[in-house]
Protein backbone atom coordinates (compact mmCIF):
# COMPACT_ATOMS: atom_id res chain seq x y z
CA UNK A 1 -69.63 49.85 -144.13
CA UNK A 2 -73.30 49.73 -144.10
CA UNK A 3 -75.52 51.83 -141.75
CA UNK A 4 -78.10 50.11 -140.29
CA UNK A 5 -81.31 52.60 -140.13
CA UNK A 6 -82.88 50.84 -137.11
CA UNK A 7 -79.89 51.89 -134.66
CA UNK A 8 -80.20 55.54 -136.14
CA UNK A 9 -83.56 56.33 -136.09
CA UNK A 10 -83.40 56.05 -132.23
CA UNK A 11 -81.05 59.44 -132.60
CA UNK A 12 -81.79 62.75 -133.18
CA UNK A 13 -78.51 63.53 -133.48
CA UNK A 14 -75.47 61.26 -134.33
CA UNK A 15 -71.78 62.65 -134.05
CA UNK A 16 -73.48 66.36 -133.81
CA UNK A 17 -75.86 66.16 -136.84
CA UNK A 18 -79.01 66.10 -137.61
CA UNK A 19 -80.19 62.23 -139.38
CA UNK A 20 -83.34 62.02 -140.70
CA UNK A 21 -84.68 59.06 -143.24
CA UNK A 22 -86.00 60.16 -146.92
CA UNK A 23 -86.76 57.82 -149.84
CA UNK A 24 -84.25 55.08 -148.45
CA UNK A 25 -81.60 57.85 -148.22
CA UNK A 26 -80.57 59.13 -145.40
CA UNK A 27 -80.23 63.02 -144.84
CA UNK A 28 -77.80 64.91 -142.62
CA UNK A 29 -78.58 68.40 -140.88
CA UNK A 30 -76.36 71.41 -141.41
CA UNK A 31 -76.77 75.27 -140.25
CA UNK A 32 -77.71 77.56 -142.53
CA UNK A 33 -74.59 79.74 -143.17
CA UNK A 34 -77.23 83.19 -143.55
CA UNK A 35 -79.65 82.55 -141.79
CA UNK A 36 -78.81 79.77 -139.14
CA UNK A 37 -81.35 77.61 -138.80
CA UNK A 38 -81.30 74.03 -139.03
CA UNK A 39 -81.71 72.37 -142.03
CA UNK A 40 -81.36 68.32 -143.92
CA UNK A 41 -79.37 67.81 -147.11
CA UNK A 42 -78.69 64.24 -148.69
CA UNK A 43 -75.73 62.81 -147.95
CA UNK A 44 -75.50 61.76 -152.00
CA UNK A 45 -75.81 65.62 -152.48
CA UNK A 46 -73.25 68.60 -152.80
CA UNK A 47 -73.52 70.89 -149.17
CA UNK A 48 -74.33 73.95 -150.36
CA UNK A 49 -74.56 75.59 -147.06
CA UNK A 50 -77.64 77.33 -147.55
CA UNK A 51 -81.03 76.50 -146.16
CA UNK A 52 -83.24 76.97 -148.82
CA UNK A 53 -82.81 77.13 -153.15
CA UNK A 54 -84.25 80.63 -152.92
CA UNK A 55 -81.70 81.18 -149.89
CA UNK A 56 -78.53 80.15 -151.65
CA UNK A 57 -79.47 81.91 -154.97
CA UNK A 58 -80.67 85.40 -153.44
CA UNK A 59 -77.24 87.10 -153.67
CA UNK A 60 -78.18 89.24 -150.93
CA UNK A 61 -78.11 86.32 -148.64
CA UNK A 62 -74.49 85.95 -148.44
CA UNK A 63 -73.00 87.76 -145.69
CA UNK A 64 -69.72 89.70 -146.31
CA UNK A 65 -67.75 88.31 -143.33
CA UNK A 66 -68.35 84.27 -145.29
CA UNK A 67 -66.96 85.94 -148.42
CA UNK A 68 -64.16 87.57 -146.28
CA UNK A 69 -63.46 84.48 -144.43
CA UNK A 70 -63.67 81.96 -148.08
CA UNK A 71 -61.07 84.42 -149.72
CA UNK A 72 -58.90 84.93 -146.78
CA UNK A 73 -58.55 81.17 -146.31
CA UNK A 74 -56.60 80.61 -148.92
CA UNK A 75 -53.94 83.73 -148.39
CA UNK A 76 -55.77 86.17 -150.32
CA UNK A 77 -56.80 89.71 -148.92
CA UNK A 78 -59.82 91.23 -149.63
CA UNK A 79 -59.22 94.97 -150.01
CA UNK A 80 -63.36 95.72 -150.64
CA UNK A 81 -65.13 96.99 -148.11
CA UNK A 82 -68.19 95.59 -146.52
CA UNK A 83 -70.69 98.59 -146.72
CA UNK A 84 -69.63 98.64 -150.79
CA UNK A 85 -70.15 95.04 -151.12
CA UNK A 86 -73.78 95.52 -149.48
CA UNK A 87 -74.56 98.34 -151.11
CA UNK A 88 -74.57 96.97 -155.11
CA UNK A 89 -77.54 95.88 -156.59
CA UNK A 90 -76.23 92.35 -157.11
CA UNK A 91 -73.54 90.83 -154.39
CA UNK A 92 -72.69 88.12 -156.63
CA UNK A 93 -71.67 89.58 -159.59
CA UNK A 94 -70.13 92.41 -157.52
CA UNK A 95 -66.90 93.00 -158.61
CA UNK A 96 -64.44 92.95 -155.31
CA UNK A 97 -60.78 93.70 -155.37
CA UNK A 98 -58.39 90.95 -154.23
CA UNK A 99 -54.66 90.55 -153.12
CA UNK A 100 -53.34 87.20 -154.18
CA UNK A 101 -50.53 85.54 -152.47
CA UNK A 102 -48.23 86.78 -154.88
CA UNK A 103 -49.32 90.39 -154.59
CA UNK A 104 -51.73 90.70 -157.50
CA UNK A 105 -54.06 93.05 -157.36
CA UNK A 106 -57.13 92.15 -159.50
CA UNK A 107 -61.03 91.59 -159.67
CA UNK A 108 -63.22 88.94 -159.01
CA UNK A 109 -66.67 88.11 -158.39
CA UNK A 110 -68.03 86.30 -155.67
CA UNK A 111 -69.63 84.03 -158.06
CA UNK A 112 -66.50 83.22 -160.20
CA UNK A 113 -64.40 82.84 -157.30
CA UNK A 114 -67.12 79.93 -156.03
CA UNK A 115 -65.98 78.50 -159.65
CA UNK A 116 -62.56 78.38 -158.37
CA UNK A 117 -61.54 80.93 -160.71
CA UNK A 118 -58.15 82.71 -159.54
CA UNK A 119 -55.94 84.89 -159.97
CA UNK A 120 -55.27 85.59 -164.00
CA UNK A 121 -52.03 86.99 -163.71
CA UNK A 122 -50.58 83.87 -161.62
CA UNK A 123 -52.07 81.54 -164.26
CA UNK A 124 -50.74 83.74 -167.57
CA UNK A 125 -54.26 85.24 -168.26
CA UNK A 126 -53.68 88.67 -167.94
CA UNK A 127 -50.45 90.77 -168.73
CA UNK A 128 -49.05 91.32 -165.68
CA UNK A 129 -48.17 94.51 -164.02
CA UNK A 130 -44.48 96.12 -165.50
CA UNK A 131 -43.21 96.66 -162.30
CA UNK A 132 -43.36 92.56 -161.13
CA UNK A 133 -41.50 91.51 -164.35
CA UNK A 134 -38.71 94.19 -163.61
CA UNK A 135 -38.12 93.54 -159.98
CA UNK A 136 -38.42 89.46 -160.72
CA UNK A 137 -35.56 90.08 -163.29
CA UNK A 138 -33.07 92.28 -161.39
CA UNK A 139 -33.27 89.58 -158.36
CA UNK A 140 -31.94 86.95 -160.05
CA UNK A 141 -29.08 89.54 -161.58
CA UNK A 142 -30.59 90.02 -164.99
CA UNK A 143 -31.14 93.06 -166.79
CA UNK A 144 -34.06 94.05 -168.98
CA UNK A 145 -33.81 96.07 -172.10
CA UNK A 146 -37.55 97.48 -172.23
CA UNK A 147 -39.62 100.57 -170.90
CA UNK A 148 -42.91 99.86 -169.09
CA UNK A 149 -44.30 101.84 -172.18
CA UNK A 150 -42.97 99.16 -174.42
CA UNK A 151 -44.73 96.23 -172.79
CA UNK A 152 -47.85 95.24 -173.84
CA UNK A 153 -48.64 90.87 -172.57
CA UNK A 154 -46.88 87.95 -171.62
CA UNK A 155 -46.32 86.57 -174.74
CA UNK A 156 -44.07 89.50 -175.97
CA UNK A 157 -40.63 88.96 -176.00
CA UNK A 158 -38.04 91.35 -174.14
CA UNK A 159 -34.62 91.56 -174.42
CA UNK A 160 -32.67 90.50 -171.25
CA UNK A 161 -28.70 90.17 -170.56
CA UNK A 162 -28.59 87.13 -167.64
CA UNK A 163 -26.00 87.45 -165.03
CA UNK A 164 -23.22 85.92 -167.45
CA UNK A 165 -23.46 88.50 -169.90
CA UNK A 166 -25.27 86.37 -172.55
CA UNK A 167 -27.89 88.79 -174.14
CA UNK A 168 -31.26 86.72 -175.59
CA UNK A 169 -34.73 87.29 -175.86
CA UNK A 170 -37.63 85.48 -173.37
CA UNK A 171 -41.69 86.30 -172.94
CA UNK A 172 -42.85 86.76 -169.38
CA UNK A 173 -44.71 83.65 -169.92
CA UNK A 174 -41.36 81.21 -170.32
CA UNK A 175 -39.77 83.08 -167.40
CA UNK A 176 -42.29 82.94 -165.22
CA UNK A 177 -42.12 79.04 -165.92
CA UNK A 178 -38.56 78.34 -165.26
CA UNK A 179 -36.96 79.32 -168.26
CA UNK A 180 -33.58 81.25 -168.16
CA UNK A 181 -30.48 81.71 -170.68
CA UNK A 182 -30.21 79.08 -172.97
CA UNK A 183 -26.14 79.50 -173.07
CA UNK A 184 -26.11 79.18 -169.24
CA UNK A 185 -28.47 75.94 -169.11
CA UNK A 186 -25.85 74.41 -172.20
CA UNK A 187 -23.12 75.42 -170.76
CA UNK A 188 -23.62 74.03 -167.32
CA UNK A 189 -25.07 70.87 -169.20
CA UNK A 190 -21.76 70.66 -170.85
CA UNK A 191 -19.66 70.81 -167.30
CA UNK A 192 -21.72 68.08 -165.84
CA UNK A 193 -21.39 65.75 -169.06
CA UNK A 194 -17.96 66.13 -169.38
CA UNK A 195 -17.18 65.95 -165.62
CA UNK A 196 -16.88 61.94 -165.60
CA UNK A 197 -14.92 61.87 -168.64
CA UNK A 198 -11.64 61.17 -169.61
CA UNK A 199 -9.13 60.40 -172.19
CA UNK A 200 -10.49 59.17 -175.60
CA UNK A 201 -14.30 59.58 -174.04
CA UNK A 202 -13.85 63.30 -173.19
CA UNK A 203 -12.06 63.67 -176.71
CA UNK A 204 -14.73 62.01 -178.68
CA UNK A 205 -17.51 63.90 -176.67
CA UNK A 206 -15.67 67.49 -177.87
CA UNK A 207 -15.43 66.07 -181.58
CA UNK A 208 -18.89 65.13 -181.48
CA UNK A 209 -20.51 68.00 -179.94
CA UNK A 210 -18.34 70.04 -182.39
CA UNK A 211 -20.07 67.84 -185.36
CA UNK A 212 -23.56 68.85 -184.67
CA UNK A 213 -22.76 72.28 -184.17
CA UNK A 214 -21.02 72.99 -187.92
CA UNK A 215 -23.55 70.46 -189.54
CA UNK A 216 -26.41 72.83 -188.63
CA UNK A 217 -24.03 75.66 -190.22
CA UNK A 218 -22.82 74.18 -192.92
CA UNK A 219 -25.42 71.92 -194.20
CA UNK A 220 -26.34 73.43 -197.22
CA UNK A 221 -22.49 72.26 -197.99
CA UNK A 222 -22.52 68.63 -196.69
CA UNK A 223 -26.07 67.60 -197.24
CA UNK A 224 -27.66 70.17 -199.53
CA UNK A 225 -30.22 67.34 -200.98
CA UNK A 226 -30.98 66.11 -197.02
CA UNK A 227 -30.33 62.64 -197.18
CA UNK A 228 -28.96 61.84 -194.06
CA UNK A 229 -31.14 59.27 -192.60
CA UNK A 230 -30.89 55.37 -192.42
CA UNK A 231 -29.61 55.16 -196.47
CA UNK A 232 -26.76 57.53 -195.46
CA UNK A 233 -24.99 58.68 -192.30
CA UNK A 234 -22.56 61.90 -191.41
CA UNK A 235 -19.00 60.58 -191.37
CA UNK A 236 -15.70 61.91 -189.96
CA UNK A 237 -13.25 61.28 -193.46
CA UNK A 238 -10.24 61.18 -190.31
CA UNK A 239 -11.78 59.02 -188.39
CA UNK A 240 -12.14 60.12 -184.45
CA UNK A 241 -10.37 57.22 -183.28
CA UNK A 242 -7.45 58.14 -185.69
CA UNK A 243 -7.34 61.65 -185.00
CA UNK A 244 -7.19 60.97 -180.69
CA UNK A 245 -3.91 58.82 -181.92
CA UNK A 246 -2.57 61.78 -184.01
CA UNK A 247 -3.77 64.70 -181.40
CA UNK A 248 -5.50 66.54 -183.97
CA UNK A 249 -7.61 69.00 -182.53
CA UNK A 250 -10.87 68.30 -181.88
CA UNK A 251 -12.07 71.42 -183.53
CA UNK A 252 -10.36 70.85 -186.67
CA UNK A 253 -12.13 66.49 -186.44
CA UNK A 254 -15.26 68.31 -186.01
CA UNK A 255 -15.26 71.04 -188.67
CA UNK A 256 -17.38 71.04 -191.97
CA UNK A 257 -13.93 70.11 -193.90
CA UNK A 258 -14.04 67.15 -192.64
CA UNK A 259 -17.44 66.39 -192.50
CA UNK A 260 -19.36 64.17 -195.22
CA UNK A 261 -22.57 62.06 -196.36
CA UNK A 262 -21.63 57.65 -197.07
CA UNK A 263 -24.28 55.34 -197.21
CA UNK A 264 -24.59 52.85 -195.07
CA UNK A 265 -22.64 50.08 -196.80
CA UNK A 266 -19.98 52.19 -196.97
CA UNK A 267 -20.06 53.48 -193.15
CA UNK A 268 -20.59 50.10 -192.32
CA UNK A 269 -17.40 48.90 -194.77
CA UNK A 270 -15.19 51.70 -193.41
CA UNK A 271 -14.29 50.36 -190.09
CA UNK A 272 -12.79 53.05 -188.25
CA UNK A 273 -10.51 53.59 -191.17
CA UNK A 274 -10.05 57.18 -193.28
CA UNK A 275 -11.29 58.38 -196.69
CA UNK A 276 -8.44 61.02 -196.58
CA UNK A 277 -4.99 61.73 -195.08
CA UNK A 278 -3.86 63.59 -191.87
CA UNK A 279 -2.38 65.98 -194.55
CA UNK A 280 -5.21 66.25 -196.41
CA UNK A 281 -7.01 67.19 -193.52
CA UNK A 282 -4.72 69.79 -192.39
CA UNK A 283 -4.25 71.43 -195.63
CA UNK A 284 -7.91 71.64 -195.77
CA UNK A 285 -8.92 73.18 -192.40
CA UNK A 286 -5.85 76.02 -192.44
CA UNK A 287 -7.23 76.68 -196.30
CA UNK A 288 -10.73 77.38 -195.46
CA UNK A 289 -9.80 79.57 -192.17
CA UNK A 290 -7.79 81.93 -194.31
């Protein structure tokens, strides 16, 4: 909505501030956070909350108890002391230690934190401190298998055992982000897939997780050329369907035996039927175990 001029320049002050008219804009009044006298700033302009240029760039000017207050406001502590603070030869590249709200004790200026800049260690910017990392493991039931001597940043990876007993390796960074044991998160992704399934579903769902697993192994053996792709798809020679009928195991269906490369044409051709027998099959899997 557009302010009409004529109804404010009858006010000195409108909703507690100062309104004054410059060059068609109009200007607001605002108290000087140093020095407290009354001052206008354009509405189209950033508050600095300083009177002057010279006042809001003299470092000096900034009181201690508006830095307190700023870095306090947003959970912090401020563990420097006021007659410190004072006392250097530049208050705004003074270098003050902070809390965070996670307990980090670091540095900061009071010009970078202006800049927003936070906490490093909450945003992966500095290696955190050993004993964090060991106490965030050890409540969630892990164990760690490194010495504060042996850590160095958050990208180096430590060996952990999670609460399972699955041992595996993970960088401070990836924890901090979420990331736990790999077995656990397939696992439990396996129980809830599997859940709503039954019968031949459930049975083809073992077969084919069973597949990808022993392709990966054994591909050197079924595709050692890597053709598999549109021209030529992995088959089941006993086909799944066949072997549900039979109640062969699914981790004999899914094993590298029998496993194999068919083109398309020939997938397509095949129907659900098999390139070998239920012997065959058999004979195959109990030879290659032995």
């Amino acid at each position: 909505m557009k302010i009409c001029w004529d109804n404010l320049e009858k006010l000195k002050y409108i909703n507690g501030y100062m309104v004054d008219k410059y060059f068609g804009k109009y200007r607001f009044g605002h108290i000087c956070d140093y020095c407290g006298d009354e001052y206008l700033e354009s509405i189209y302009s950033r508050k600095s909350g300083f009177c002057t240029v010279k006042c809001c760039n003299d470092s000096r000017k900034v009181p201690f108890h508006i830095v307190k207050q700023d870095i306090e406001s947003e959970g912090y502590i401020l563990v420097s002391n006021e007659k410190d603070y004072m006392n250097s030869n530049n208050t705004s590249q003074y270098k003050m230690i902070v809390i965070c709200d996670q307990e980090h004790k670091y540095h900061v200026t009071w010009n970078n934190w202006k800049k927003s800049k936070r906490c490093g260690y909450c945003i992966g910017n500095k290696p955190i401190e050993f004993r964090f990392i060991e106490k965030s493991f050890i409540d969630e039931g892990y164990t760690l298998y490194m010495g504060e001597g042996s850590y160095k940043n958050n990208k180096q990876m430590m060996s952990v055992k999670c609460d399972k007993g699955h041992k595996y390796r993970v960088s401070w960074n990836n924890w901090s982000k979420g990331k736990r044991c790999r077995k656990c998160y397939e696992l439990d992704k396996w129980n809830k897939s599997v859940r709503s399934k039954s019968g031949f579903n459930l049975y083809e769902h073992h077969v084919r997780r069973l597949t990808k697993i022993n392709y990966k192994l054994y591909k050197s053996i079924i595709d050692p050329e890597g053709l598999r792709g549109n021209k030529y798809h992995l088959d089941h020679k006993y086909s799944i369907s066949q072997g549900f009928k039979d109640g062969i195991l699914p981790y004999i269906m899914g094993s590298c035996i029998n496993l194999e490369l068919i083109t398309q044409k020939e997938n397509n051709s095949k129907q659900g039927g098999c390139s070998i027998s239920k012997k065959e099959l058999l004979d195959g899997y109990y030879k290659s175990v032995k």
